[in-house]
PDB file of N, CA and C in Angstrom:
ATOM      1  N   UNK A   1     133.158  91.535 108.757  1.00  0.00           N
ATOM      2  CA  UNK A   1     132.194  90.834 107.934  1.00  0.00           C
ATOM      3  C   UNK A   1     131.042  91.759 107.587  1.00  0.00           C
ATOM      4  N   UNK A   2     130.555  92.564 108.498  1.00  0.00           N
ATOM      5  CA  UNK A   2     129.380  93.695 108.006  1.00  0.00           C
ATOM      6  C   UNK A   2     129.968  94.878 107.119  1.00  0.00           C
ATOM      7  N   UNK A   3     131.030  94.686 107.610  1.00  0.00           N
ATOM      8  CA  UNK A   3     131.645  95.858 106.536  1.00  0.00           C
ATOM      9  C   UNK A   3     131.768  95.520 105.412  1.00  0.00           C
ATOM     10  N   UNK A   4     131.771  94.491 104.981  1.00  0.00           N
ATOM     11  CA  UNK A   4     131.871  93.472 103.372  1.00  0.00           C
ATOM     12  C   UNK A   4     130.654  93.407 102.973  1.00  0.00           C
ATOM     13  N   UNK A   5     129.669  93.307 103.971  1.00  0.00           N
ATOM     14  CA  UNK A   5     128.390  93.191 103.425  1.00  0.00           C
ATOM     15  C   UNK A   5     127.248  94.530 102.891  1.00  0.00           C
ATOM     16  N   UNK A   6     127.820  95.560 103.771  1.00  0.00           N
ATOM     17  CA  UNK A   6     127.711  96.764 103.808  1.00  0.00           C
ATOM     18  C   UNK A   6     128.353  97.083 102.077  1.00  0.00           C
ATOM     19  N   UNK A   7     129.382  96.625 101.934  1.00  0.00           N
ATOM     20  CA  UNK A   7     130.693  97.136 100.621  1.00  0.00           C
ATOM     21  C   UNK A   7     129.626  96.770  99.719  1.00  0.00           C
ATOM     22  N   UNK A   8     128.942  95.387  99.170  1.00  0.00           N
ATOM     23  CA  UNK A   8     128.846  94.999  98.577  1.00  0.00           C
ATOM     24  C   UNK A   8     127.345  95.698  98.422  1.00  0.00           C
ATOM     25  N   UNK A   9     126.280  95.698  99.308  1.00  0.00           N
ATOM     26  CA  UNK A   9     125.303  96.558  99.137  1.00  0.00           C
ATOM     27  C   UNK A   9     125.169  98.273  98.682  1.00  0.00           C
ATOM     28  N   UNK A  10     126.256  98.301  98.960  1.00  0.00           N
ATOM     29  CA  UNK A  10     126.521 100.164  97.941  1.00  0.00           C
ATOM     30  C   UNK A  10     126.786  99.986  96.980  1.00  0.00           C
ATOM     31  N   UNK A  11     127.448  98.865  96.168  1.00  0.00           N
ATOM     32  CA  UNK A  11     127.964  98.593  95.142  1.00  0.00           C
ATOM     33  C   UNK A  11     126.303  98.112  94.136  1.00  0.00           C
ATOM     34  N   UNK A  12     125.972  97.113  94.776  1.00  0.00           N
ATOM     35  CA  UNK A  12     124.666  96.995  93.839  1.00  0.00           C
ATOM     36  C   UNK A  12     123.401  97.827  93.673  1.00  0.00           C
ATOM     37  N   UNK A  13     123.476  98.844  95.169  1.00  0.00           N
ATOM     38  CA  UNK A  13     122.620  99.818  94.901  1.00  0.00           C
ATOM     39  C   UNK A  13     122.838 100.693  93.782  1.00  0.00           C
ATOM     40  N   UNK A  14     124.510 100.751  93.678  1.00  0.00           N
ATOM     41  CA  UNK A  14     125.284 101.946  92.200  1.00  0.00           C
ATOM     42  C   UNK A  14     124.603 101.378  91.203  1.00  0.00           C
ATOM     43  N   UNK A  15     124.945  99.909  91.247  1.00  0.00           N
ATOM     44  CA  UNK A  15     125.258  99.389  89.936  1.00  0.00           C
ATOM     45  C   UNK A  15     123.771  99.496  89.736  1.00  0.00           C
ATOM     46  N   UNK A  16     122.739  99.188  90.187  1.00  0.00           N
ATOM     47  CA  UNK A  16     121.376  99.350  89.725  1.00  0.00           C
ATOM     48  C   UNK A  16     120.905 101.016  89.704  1.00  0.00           C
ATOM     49  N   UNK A  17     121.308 101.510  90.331  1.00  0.00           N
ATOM     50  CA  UNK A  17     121.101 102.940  89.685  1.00  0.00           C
ATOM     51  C   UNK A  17     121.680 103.067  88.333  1.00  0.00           C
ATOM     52  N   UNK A  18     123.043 102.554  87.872  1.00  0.00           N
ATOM     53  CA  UNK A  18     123.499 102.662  86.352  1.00  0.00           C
ATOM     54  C   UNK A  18     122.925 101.833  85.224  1.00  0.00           C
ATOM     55  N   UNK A  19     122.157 100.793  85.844  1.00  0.00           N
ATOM     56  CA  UNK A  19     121.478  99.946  84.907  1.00  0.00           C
ATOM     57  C   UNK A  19     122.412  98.415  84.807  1.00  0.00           C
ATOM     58  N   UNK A  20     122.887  98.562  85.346  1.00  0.00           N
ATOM     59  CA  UNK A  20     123.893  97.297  85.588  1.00  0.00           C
ATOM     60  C   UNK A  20     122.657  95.959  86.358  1.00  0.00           C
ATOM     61  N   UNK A  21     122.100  95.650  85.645  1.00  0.00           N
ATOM     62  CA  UNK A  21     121.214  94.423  86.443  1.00  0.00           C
ATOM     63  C   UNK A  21     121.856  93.214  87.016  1.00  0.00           C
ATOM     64  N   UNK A  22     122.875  92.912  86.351  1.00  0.00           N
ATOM     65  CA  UNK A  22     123.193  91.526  86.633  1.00  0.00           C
ATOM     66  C   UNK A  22     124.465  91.677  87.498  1.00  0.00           C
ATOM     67  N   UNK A  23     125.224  92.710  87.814  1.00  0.00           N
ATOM     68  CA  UNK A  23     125.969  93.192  88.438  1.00  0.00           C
ATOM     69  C   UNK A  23     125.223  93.365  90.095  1.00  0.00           C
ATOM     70  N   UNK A  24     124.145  93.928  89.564  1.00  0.00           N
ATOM     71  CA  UNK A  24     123.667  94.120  90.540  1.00  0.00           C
ATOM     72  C   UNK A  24     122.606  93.331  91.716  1.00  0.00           C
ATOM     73  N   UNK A  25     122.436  92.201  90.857  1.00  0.00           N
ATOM     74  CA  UNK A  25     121.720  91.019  91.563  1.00  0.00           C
ATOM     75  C   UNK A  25     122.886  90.255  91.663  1.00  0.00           C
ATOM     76  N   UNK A  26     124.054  90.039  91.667  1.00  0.00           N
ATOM     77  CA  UNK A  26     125.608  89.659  92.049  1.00  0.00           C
ATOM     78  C   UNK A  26     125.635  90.220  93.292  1.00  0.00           C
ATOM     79  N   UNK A  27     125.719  91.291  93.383  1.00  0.00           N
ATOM     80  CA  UNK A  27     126.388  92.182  94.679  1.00  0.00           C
ATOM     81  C   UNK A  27     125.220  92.048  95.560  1.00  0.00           C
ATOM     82  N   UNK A  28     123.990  92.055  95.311  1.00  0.00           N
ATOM     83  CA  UNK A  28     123.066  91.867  96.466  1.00  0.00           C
ATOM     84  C   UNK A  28     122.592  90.786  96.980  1.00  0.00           C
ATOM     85  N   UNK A  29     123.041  89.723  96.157  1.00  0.00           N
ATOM     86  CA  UNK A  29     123.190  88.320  96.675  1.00  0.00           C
ATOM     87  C   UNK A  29     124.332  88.397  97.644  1.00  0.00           C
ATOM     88  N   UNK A  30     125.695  88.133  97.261  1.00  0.00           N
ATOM     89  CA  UNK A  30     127.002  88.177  98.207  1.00  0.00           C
ATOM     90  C   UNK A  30     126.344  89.048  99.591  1.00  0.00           C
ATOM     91  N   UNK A  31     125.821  90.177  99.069  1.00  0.00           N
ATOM     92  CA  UNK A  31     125.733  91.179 100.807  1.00  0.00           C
ATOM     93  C   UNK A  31     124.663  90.355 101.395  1.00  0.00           C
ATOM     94  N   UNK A  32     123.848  89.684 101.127  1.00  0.00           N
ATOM     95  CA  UNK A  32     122.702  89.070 101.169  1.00  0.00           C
ATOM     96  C   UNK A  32     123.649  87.723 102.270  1.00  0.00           C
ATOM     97  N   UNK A  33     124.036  86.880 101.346  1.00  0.00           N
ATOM     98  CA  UNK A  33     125.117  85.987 102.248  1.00  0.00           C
ATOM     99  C   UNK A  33     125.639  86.110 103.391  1.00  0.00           C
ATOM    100  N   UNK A  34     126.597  87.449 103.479  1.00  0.00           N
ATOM    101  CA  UNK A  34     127.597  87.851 104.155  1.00  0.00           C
ATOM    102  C   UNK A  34     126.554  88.091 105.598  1.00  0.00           C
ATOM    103  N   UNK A  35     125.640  89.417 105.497  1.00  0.00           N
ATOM    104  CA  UNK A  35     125.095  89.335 106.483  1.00  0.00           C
ATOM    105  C   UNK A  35     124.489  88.164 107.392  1.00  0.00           C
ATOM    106  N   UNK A  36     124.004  87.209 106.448  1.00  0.00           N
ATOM    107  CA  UNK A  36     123.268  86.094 106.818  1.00  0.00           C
ATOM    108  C   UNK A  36     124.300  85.482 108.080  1.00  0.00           C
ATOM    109  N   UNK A  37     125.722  85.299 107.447  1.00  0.00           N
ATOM    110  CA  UNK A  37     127.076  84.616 107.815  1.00  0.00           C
ATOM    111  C   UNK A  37     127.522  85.393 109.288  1.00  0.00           C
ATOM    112  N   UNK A  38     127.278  86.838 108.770  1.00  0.00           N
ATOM    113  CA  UNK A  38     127.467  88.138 110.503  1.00  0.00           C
ATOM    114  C   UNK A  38     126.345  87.139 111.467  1.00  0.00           C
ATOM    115  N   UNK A  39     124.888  87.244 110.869  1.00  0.00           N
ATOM    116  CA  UNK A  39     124.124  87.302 111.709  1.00  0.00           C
ATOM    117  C   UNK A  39     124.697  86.027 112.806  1.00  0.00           C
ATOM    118  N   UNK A  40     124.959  84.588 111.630  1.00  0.00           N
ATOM    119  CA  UNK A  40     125.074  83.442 112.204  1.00  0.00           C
ATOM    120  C   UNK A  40     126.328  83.518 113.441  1.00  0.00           C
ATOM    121  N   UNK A  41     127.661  83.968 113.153  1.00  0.00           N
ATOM    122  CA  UNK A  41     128.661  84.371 114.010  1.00  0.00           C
ATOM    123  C   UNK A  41     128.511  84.782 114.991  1.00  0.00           C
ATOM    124  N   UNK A  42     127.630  85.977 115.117  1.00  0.00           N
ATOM    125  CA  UNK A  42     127.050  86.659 116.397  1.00  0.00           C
ATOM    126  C   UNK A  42     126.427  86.109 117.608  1.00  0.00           C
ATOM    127  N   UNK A  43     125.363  85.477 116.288  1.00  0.00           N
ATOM    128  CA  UNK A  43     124.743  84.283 117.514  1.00  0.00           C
ATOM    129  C   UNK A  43     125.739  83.320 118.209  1.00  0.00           C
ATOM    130  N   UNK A  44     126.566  82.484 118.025  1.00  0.00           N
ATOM    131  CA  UNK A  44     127.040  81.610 117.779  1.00  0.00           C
ATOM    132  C   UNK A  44     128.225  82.066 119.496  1.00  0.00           C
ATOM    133  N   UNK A  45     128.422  83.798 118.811  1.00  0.00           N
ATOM    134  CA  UNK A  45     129.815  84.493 119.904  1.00  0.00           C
ATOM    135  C   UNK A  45     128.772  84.839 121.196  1.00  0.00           C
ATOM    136  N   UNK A  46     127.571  84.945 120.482  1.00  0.00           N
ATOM    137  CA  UNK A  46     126.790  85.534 122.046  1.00  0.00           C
ATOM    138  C   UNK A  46     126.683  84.204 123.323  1.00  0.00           C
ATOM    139  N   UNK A  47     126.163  83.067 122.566  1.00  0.00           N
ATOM    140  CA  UNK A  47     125.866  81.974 122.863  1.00  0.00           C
ATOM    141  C   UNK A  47     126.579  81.422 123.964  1.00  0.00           C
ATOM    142  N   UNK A  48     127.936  80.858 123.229  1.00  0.00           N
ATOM    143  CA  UNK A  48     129.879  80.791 123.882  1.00  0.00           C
ATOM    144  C   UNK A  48     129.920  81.601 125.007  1.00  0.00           C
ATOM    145  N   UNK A  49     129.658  82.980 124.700  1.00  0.00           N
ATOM    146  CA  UNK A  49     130.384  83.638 126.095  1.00  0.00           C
ATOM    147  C   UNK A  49     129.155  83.847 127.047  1.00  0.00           C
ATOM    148  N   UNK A  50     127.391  83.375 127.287  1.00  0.00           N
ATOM    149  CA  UNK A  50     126.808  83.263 128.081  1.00  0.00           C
ATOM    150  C   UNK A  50     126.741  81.854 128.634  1.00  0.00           C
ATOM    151  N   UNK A  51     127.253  80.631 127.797  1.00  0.00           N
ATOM    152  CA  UNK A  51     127.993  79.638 128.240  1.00  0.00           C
ATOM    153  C   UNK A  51     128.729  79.797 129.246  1.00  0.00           C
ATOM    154  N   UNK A  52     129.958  80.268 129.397  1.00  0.00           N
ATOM    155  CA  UNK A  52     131.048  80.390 130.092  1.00  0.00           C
ATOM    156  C   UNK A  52     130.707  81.150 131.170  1.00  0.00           C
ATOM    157  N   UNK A  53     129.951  82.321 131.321  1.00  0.00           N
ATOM    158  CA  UNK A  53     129.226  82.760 132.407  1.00  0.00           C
ATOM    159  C   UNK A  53     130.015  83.859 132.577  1.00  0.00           C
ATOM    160  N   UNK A  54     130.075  84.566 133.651  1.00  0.00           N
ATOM    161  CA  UNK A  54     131.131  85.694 133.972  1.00  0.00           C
ATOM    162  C   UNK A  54     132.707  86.121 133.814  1.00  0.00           C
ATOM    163  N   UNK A  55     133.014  84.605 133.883  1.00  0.00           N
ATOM    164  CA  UNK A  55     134.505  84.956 133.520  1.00  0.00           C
ATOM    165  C   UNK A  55     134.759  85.873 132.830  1.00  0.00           C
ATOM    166  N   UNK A  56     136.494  86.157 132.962  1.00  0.00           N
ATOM    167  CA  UNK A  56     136.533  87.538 131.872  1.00  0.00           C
ATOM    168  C   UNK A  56     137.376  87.029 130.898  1.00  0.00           C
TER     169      UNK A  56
END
């Protein structure tokens, strides 16, 4: 998922270096999302497995 979000932020950084505006407020929205979506997952996996406690 960071790697998608990562993809999509090189892409709109290009595309706004080429002048591509609307391309480029596209792609930095989606990476914008995606991370949001990592961040939420993370929390969510950290949470679960300090729930459960030591087990392996």
């Amino acid at each position: 998922m960071l790697s998608w979000s990562l993809t999509f932020l090189v892409l709109a950084l290009i595309a706004a270096v080429f002048g591509f505006s609307g391309i480029a407020v596209a792609s930095a929205g989606i990476a914008k999302i995606l991370f949001f979506v990592f961040l939420v997952l993370l929390i969510v996996s950290a949470l679960s497995r300090a729930m459960r406690g030591k087990n392996p």
